[in-house]
Protein backbone atom coordinates (compact mmCIF):
# COMPACT_ATOMS: atom_id res chain seq x y z
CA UNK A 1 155.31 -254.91 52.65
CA UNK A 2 152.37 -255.60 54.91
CA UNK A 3 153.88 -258.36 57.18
CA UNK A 4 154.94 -256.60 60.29
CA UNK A 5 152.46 -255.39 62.97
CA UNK A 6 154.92 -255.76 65.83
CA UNK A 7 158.81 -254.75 65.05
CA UNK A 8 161.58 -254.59 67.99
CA UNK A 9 164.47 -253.03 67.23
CA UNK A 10 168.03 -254.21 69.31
CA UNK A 11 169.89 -251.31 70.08
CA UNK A 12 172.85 -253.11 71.81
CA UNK A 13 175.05 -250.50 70.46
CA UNK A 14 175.99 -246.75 71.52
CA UNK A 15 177.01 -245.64 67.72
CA UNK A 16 176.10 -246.79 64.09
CA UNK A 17 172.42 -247.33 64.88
CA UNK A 18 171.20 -244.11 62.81
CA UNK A 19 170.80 -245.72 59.51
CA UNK A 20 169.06 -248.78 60.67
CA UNK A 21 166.83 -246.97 63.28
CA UNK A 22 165.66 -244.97 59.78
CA UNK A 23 165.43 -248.28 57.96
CA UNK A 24 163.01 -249.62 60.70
CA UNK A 25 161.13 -246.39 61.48
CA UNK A 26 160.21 -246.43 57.42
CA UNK A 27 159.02 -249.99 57.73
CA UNK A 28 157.09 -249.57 60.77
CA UNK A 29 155.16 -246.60 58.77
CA UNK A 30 155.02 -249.20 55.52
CA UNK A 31 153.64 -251.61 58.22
CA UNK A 32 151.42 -249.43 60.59
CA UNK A 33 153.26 -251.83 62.75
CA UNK A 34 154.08 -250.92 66.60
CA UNK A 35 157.84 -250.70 67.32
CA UNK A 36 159.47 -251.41 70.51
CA UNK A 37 163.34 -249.93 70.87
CA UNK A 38 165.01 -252.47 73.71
CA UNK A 39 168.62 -252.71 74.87
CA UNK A 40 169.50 -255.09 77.71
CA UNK A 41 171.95 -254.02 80.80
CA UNK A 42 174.16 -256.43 82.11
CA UNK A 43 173.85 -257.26 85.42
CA UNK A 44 176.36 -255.35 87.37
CA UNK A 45 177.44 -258.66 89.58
CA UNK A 46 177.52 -255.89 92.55
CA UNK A 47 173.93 -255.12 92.84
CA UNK A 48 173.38 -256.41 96.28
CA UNK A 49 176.57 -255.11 97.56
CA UNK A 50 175.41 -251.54 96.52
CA UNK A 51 171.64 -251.67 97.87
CA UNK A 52 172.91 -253.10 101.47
CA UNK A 53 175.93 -250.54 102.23
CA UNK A 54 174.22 -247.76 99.40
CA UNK A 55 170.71 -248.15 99.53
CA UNK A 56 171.55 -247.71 95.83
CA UNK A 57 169.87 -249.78 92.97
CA UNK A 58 172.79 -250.42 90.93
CA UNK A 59 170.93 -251.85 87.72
CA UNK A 60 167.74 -250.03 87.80
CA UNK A 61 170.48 -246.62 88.01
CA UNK A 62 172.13 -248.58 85.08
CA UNK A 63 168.57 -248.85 83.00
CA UNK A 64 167.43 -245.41 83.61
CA UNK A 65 170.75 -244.21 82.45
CA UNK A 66 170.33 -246.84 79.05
CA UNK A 67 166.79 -245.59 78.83
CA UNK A 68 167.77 -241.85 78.47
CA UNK A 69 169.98 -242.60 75.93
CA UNK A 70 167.41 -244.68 73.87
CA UNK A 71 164.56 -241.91 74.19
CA UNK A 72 167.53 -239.49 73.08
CA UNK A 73 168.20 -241.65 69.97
CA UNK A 74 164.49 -242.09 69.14
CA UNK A 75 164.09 -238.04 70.00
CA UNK A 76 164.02 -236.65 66.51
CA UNK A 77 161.79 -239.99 65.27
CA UNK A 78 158.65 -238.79 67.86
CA UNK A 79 156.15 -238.09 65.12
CA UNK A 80 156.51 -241.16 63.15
CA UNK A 81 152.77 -241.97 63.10
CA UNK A 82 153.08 -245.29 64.25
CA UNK A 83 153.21 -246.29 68.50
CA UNK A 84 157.33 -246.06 70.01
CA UNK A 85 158.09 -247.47 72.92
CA UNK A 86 161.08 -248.06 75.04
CA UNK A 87 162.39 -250.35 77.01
CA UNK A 88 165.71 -251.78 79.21
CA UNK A 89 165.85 -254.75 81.27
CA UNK A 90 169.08 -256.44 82.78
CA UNK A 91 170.25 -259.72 82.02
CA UNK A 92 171.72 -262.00 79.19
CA UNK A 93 171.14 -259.71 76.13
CA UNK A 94 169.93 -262.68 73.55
CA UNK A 95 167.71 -264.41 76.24
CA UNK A 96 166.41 -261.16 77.27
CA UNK A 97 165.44 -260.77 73.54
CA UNK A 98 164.05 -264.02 72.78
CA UNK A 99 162.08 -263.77 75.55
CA UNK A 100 160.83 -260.73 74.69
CA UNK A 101 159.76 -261.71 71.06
CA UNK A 102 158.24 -264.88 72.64
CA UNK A 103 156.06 -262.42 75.47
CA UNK A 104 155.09 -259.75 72.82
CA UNK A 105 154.70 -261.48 70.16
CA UNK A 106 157.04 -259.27 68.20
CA UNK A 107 157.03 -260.83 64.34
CA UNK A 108 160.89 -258.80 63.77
CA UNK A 109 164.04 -258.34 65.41
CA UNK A 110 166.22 -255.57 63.88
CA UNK A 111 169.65 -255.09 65.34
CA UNK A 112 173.27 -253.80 63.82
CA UNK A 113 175.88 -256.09 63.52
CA UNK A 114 178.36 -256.50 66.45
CA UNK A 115 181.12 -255.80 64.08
CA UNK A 116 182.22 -253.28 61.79
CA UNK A 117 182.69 -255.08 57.96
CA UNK A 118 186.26 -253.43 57.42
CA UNK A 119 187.46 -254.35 60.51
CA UNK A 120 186.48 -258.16 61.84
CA UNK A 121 186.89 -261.10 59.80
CA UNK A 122 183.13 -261.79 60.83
CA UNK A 123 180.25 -259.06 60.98
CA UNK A 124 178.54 -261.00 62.95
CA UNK A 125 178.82 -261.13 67.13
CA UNK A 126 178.71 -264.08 69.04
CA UNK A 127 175.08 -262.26 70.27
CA UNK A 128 174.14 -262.06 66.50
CA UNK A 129 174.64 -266.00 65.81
CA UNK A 130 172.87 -266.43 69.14
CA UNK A 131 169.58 -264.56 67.74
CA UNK A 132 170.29 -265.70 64.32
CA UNK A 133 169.86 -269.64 65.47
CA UNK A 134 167.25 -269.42 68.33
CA UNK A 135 165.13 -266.76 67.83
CA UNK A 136 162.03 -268.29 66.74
CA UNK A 137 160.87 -264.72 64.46
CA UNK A 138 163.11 -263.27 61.22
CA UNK A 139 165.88 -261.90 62.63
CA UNK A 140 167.27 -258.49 60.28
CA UNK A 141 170.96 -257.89 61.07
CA UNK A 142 172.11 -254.99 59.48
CA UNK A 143 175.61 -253.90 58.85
CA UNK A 144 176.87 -250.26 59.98
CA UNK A 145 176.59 -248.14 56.53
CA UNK A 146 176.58 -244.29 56.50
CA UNK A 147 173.44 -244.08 54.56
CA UNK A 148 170.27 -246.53 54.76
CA UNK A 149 170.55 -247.92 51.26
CA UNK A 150 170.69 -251.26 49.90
CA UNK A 151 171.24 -251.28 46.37
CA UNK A 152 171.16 -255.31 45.57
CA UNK A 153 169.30 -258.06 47.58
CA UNK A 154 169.89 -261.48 47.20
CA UNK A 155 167.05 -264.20 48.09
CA UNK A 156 168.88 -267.57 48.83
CA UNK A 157 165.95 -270.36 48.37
CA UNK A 158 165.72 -274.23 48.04
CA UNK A 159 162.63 -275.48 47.50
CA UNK A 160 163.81 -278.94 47.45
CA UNK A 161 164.40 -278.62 51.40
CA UNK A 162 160.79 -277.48 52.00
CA UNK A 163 158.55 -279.55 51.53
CA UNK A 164 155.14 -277.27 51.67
CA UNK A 165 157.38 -274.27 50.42
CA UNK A 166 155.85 -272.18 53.71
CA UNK A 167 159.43 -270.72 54.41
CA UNK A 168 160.80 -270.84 50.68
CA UNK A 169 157.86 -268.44 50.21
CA UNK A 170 158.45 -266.26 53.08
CA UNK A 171 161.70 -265.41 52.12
CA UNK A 172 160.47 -265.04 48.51
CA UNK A 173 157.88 -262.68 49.91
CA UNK A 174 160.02 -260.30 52.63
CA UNK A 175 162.91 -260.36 49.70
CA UNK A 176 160.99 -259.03 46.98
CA UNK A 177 158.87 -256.77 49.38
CA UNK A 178 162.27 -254.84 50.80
CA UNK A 179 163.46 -254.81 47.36
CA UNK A 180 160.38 -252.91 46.24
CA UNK A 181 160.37 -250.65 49.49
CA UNK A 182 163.91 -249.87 48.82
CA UNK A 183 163.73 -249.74 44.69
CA UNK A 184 166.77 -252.15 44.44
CA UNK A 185 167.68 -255.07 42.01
CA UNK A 186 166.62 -258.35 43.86
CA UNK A 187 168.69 -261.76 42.98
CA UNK A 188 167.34 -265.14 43.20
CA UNK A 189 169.70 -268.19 43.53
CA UNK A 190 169.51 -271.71 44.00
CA UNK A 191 172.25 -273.88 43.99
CA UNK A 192 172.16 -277.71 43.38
CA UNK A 193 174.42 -281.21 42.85
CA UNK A 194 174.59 -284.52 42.49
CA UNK A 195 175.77 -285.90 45.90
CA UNK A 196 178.37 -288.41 44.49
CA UNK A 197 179.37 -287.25 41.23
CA UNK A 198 182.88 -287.54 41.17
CA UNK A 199 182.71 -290.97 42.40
CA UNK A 200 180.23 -292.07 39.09
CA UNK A 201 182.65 -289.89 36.75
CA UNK A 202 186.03 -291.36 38.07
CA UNK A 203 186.07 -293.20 41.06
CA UNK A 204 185.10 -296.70 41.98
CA UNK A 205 181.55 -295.88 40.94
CA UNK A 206 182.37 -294.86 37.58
CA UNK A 207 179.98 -294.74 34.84
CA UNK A 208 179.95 -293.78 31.00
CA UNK A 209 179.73 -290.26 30.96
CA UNK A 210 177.08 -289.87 28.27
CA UNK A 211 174.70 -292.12 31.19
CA UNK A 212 176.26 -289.47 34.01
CA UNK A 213 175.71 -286.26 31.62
CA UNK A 214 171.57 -287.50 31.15
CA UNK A 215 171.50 -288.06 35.14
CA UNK A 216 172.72 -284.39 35.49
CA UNK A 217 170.81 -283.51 32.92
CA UNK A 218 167.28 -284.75 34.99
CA UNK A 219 169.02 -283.49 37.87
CA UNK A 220 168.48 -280.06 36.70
CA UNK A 221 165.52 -280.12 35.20
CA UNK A 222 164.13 -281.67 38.59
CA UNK A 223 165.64 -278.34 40.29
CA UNK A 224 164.38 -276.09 37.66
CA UNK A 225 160.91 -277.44 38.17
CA UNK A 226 160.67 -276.67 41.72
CA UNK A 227 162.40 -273.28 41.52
CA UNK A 228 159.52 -272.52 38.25
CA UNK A 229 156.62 -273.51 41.00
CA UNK A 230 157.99 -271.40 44.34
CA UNK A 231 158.86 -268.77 41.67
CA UNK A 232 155.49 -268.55 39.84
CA UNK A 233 153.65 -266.94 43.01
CA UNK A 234 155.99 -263.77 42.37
CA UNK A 235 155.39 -263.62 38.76
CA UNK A 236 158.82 -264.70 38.09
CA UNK A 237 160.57 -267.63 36.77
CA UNK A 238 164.16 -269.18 36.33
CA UNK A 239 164.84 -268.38 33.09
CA UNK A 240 165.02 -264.46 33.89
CA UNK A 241 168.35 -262.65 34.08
CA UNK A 242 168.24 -262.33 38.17
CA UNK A 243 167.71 -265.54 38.81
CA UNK A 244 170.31 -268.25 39.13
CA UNK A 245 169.86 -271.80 38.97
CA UNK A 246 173.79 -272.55 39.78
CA UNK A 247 175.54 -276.27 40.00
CA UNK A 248 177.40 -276.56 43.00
CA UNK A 249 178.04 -276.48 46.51
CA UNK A 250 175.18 -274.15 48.30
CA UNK A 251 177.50 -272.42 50.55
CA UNK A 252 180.05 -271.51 47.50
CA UNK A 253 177.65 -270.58 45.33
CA UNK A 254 175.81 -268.27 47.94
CA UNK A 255 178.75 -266.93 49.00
CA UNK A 256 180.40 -266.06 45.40
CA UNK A 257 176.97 -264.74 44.20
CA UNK A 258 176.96 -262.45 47.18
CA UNK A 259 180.49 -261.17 46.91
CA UNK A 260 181.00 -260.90 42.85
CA UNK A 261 177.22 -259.52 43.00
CA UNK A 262 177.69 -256.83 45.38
CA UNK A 263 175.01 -258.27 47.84
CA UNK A 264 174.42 -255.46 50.32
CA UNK A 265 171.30 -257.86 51.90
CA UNK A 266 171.05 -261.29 51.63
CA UNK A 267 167.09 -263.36 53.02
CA UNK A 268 167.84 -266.47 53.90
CA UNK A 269 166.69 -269.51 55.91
CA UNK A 270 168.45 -270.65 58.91
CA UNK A 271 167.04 -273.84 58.75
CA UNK A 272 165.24 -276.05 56.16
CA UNK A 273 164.46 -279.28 58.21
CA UNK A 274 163.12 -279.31 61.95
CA UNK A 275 162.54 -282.24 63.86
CA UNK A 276 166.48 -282.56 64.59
CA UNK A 277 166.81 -282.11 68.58
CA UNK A 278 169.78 -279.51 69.04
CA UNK A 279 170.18 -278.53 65.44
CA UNK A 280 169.37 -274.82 65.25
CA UNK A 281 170.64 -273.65 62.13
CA UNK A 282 171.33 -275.40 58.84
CA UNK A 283 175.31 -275.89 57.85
CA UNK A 284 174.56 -273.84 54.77
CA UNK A 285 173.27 -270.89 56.80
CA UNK A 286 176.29 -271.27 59.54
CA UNK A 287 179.04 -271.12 56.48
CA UNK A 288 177.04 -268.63 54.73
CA UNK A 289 177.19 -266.39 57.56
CA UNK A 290 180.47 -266.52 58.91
CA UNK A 291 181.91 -265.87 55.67
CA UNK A 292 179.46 -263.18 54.13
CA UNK A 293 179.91 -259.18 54.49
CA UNK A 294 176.27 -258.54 53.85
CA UNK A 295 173.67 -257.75 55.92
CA UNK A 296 171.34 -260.50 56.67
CA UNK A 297 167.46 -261.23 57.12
CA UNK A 298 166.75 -264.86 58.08
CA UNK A 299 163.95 -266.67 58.86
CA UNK A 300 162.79 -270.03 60.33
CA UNK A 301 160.26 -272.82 59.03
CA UNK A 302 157.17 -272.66 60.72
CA UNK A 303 157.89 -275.89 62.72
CA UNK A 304 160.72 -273.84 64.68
CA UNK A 305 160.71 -274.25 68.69
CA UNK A 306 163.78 -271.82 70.34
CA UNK A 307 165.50 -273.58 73.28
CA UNK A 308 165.06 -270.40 75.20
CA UNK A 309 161.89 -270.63 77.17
């Protein structure tokens, strides 16, 4: 994987960040990209009391103390061959971050998940959901693991909902480069339907079935055809044993494949259609991700504008 010159790395956490601070050390080498470790400080809401009776910055005291604990993490990691930096700021810890990415042009944001997976009925935070719908770059959530290995990965596409393909093929092309990086199985699926189906089988709508089954039929093959052409770039196509063409409901089908799969990383976009003022992220993403237990890289169509300026 070439993609990354510019990675930042969210280390909102005090524990669990081992694994992924290896995972995004070894991609920043892979990259020769900088990385920038950044954790934001609330604002202590008694900051002016302190420097008028103290004479005491309360939140720079608060960011030096942060920083110390980031360049203690990062310690062992010095020699990496690729430029570490560091950095605190107080404030809103998503805005802060956006921001960021939006000043530095980072092209990554890697974080852990607010939420431990055998614990919460959601990994993700509401701080995750924030970055995962507004943050205009990929945003890589992992989940806390002991070791930093992903055995499957599952690329969720739908080239149907893009019309120049620009962000089926970017998650085509950061799925299959993390699975070869990590020399793990990668799984392809797209799901598709026939909005209206039950109506022209049974309802009020209803048509002979042998008319429905050809309808389906072209349905399909439409799908199929699309899938072929996004999946020809990769030298792969949808009649190989990891990829899925699947008839249903999107966020079922995702959902199932990652859970009967054993999806430890599922790339996925956020949203397929821009254009929509106040829409940002697709109902397919939001289900997907408030039900899955994997980790999660997602990505936005080049068209994206975050509301945080």
């Amino acid at each position: 994987m070439k993609r990354f010159k510019n990675i930042l790395f969210f280390a909102d956490r005090h524990d669990g960040l081992t694994s992924t601070l290896s995972r995004v050390i070894a991609l920043s080498k892979a990259n020769n990209a900088r990385l920038t470790i950044m954790d934001v400080t609330p604002d202590s809401g008694l900051a002016d009391y302190f420097n008028q009776t103290y004479d005491i910055n309360l939140n720079a005291q608060l960011r030096e103390q942060r920083s110390q604990s980031l360049e203690q993490l990062t310690a062992s990691h010095l020699n990496i061959g690729v430029p570490v930096a560091t950095r605190v700021v107080t404030g809103i810890p998503f805005i802060e971050v956006i921001r960021s990415v939006q000043q530095e042009n980072h092209d990554l944001v890697v974080k852990v998940a607010q939420h431990d997976t055998t614990l919460a009925t959601s990994l993700f935070g509401s701080t995750d959901m924030h970055l995962l719908r507004k943050c205009p770059c990929p945003v890589w959530i992992d989940h806390l693991q002991n070791e930093p290995v992903y055995h499957r990965i599952l690329a969720a596409v739908d080239p149907l909902d893009d019309k120049s393909l620009d962000l089926q093929h970017l998650i085509m092309d950061l799925a299959t480069s993390i699975a070869a990086q990590e020399q793990v199985s990668l799984e392809v699926v797209h799901a598709w339907d026939l909005p209206g189906e039950s109506l022209l089988a049974s309802g009020r709508g209803r048509i002979p079935r042998h008319e429905l089954d050809l309808i389906l039929e072209r349905k399909e093959q439409h799908h199929r055809k699309a899938l072929d052409e996004l999946l020809s770039s990769f030298n792969m196509s949808s009649q190989a044993d990891n990829v899925h063409l699947i008839k249903g409901r999107a966020t079922e089908v995702i959902s199932d494949a990652v859970t009967h799969q054993n999806i430890d990383l599922i790339v996925m976009g956020t949203l397929g259609r821009v254009g929509i003022p106040g829409l940002f992220i697709g109902n397919t993403a939001e289900e997907v991700l408030r039900k899955t237990r994997a980790a999660a890289l997602t990505v936005k169509p080049s068209g994206f504008i975050s509301p945080v300026q």
